[in-house]
C-alpha atoms as a PDB file:
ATOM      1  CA  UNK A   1      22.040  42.368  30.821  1.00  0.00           C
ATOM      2  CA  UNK A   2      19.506  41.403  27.981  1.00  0.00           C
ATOM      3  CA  UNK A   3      21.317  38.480  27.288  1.00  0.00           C
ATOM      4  CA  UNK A   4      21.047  37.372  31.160  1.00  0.00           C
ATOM      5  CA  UNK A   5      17.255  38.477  31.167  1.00  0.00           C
ATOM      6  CA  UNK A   6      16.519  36.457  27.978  1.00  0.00           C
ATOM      7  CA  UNK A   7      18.075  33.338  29.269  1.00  0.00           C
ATOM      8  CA  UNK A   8      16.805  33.729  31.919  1.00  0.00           C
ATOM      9  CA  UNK A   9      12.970  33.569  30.589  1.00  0.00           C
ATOM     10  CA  UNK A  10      14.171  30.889  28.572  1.00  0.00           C
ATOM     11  CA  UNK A  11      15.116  28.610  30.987  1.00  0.00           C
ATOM     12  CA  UNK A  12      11.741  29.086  32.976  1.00  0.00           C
ATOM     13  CA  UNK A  13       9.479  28.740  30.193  1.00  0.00           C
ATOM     14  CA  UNK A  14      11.775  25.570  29.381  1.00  0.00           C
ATOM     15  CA  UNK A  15      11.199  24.172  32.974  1.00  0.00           C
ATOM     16  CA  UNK A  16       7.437  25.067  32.554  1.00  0.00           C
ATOM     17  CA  UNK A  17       6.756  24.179  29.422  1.00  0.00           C
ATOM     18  CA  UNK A  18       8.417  20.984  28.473  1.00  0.00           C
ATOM     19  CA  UNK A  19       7.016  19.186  31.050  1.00  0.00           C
ATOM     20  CA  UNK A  20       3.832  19.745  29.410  1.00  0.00           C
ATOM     21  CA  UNK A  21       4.947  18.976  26.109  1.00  0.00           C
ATOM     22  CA  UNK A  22       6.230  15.580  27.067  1.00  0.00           C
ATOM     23  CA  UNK A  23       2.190  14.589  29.296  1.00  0.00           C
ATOM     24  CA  UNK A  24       1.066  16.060  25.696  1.00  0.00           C
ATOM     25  CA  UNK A  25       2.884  13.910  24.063  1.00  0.00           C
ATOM     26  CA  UNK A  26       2.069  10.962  26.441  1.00  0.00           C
ATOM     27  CA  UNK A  27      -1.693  11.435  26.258  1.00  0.00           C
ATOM     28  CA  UNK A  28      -1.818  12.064  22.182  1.00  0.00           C
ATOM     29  CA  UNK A  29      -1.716   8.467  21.662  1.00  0.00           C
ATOM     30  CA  UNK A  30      -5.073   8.643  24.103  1.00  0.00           C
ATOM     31  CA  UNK A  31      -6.711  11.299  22.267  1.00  0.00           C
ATOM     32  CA  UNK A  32      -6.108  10.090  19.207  1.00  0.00           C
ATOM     33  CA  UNK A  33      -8.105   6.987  19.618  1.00  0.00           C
ATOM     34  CA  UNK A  34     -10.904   8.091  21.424  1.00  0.00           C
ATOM     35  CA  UNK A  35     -11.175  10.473  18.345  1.00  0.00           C
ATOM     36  CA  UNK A  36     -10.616   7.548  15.828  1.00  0.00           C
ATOM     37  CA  UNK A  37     -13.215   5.522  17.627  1.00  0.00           C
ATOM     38  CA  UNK A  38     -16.160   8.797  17.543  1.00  0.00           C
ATOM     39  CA  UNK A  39     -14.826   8.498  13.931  1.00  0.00           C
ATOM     40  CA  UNK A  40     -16.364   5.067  13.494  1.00  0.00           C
ATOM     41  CA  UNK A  41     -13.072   3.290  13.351  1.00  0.00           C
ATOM     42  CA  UNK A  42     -12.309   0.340  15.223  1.00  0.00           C
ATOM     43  CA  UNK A  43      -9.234   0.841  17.389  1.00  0.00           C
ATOM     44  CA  UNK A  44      -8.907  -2.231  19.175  1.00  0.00           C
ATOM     45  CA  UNK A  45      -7.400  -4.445  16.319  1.00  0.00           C
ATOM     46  CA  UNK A  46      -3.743  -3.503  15.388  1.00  0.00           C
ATOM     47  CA  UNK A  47      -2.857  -4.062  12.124  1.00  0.00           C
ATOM     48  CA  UNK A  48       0.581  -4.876  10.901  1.00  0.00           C
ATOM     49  CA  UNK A  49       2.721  -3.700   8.785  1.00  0.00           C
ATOM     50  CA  UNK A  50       3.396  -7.072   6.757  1.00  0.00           C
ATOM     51  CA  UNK A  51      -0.332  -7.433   6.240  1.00  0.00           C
ATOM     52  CA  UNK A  52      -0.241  -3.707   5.103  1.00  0.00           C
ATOM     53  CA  UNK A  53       2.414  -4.677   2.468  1.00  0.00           C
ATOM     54  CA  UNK A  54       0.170  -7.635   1.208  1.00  0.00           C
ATOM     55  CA  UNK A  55      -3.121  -5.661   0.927  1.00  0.00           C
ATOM     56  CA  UNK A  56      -0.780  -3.349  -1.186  1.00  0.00           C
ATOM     57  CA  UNK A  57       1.345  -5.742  -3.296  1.00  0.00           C
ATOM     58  CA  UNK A  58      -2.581  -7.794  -3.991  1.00  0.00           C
ATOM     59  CA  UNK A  59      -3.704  -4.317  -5.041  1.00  0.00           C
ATOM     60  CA  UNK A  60      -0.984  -3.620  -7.361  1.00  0.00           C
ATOM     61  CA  UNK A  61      -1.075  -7.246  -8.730  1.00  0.00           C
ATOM     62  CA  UNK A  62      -4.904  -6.840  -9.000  1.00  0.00           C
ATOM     63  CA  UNK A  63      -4.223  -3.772 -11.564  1.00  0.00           C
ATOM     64  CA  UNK A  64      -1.790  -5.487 -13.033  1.00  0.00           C
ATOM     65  CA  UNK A  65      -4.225  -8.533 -13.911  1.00  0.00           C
ATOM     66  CA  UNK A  66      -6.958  -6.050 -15.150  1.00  0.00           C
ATOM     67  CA  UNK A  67      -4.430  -4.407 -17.565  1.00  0.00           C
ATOM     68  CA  UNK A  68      -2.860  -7.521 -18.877  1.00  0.00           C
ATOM     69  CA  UNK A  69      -7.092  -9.117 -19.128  1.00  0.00           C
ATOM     70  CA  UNK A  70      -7.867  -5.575 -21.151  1.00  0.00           C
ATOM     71  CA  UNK A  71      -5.002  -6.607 -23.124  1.00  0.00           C
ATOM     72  CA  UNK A  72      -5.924  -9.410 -24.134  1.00  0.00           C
ATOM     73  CA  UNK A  73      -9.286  -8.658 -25.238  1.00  0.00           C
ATOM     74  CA  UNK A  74      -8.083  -5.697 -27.303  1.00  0.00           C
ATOM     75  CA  UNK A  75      -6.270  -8.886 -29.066  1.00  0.00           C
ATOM     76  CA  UNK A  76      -9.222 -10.399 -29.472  1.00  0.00           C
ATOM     77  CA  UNK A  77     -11.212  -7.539 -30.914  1.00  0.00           C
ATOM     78  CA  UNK A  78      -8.023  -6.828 -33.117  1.00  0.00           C
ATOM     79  CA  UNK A  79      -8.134 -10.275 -34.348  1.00  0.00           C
ATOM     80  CA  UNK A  80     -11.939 -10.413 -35.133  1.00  0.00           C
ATOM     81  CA  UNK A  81     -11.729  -6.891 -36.715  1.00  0.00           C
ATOM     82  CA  UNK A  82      -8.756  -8.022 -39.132  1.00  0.00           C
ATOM     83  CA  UNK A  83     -10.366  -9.135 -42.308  1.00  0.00           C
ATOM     84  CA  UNK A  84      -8.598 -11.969 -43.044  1.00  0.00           C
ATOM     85  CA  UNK A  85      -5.180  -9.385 -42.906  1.00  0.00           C
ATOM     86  CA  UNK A  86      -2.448 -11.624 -42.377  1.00  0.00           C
ATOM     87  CA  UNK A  87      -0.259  -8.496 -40.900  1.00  0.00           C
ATOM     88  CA  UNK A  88      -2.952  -7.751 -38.396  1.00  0.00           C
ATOM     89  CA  UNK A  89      -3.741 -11.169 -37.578  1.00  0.00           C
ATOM     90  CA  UNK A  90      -0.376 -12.450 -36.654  1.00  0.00           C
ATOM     91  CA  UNK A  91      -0.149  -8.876 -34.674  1.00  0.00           C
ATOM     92  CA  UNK A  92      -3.058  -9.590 -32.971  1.00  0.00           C
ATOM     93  CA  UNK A  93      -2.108 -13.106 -31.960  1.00  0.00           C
ATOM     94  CA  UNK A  94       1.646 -11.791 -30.687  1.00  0.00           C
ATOM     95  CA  UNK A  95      -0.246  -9.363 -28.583  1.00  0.00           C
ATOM     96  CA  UNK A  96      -3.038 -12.325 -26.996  1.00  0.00           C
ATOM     97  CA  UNK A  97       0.438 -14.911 -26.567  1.00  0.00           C
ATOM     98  CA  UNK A  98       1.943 -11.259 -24.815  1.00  0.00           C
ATOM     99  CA  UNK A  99      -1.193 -11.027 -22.490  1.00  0.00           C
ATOM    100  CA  UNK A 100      -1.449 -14.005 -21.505  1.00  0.00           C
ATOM    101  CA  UNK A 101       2.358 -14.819 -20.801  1.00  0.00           C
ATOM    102  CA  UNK A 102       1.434 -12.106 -18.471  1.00  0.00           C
ATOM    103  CA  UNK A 103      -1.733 -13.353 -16.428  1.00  0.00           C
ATOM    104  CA  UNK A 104       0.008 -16.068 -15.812  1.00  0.00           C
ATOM    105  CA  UNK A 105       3.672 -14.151 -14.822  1.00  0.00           C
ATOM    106  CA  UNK A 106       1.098 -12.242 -12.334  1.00  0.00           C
ATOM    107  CA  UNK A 107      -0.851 -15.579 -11.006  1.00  0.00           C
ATOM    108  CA  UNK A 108       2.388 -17.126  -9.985  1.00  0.00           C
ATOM    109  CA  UNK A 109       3.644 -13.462  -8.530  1.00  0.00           C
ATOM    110  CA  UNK A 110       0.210 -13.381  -6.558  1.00  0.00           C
ATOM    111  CA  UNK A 111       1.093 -17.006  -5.315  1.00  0.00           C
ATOM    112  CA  UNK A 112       4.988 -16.412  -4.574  1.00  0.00           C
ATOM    113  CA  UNK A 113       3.825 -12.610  -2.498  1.00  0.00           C
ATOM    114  CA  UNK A 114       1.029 -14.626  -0.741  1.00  0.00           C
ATOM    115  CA  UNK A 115       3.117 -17.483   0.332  1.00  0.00           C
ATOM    116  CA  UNK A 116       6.142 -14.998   1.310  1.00  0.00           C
ATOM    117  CA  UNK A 117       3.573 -12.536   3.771  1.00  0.00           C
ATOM    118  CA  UNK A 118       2.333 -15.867   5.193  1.00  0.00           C
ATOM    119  CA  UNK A 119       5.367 -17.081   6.239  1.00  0.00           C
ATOM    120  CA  UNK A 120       6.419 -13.354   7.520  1.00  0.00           C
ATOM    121  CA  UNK A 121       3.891 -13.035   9.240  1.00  0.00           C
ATOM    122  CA  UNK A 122       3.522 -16.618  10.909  1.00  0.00           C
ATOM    123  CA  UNK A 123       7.257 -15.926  11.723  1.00  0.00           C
ATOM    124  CA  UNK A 124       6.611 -12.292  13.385  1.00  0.00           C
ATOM    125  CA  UNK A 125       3.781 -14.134  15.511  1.00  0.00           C
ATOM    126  CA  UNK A 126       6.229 -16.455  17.152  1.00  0.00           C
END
């Protein structure tokens, strides 16, 4: 008899409550911009997910530059600081040749990613 009761209740709060759930879940999308916009944020441009990916891989390459530019002017300092030491001179230039080999392995990455998202996206706009 429990068992009849509780699936009984079950069903009823499933046919009152779901219902509900689903205009929830309708009007969510609603809410959730009107609260974004008294937020400050502008709703009414979507943003994609390939430009998303772009800001991200420009970021990442961005880093990359700085670290490979900090590089290279630790060479430098390691070069001026070197006191005529052959040893730490010929370190010092294997470590600039290093840096920049990679400023310019990240300029053409930067290039190849920002020609790639342009075509993706001029392709997803079609």
């Amino acid at each position: 008899m429990k068992k009849f009761k509780l699936a009984g209740l079950l069903i009823i709060l499933g046919l009152i409550i779901l219902p509900q759930l689903s205009l929830a879940a309708v009007d969510f999308n609603t809410q959730l911009n009107s609260l974004a916009t008294s937020a400050g944020y502008d709703t009414s441009s979507a943003v994609s997910l390939t430009s998303t990916i772009g800001k991200i891989i420009n970021y990442l390459l961005g880093f990359l530059g700085i670290i490979a530019l900090l590089i290279v002017i630790w060479a430098g300092f390691n070069w001026m600081t070197a006191g005529g030491n052959d040893d730490k001179i010929s370190s010092a230039k294997s470590w600039m040749v290093n840096g920049f080999i990679g400023l310019v392995i990240i300029i053409f990455a930067y290039a190849i990613s920002t020609f790639v998202i342009t075509q993706i996206q001029a392709f997803a706009s079609k």
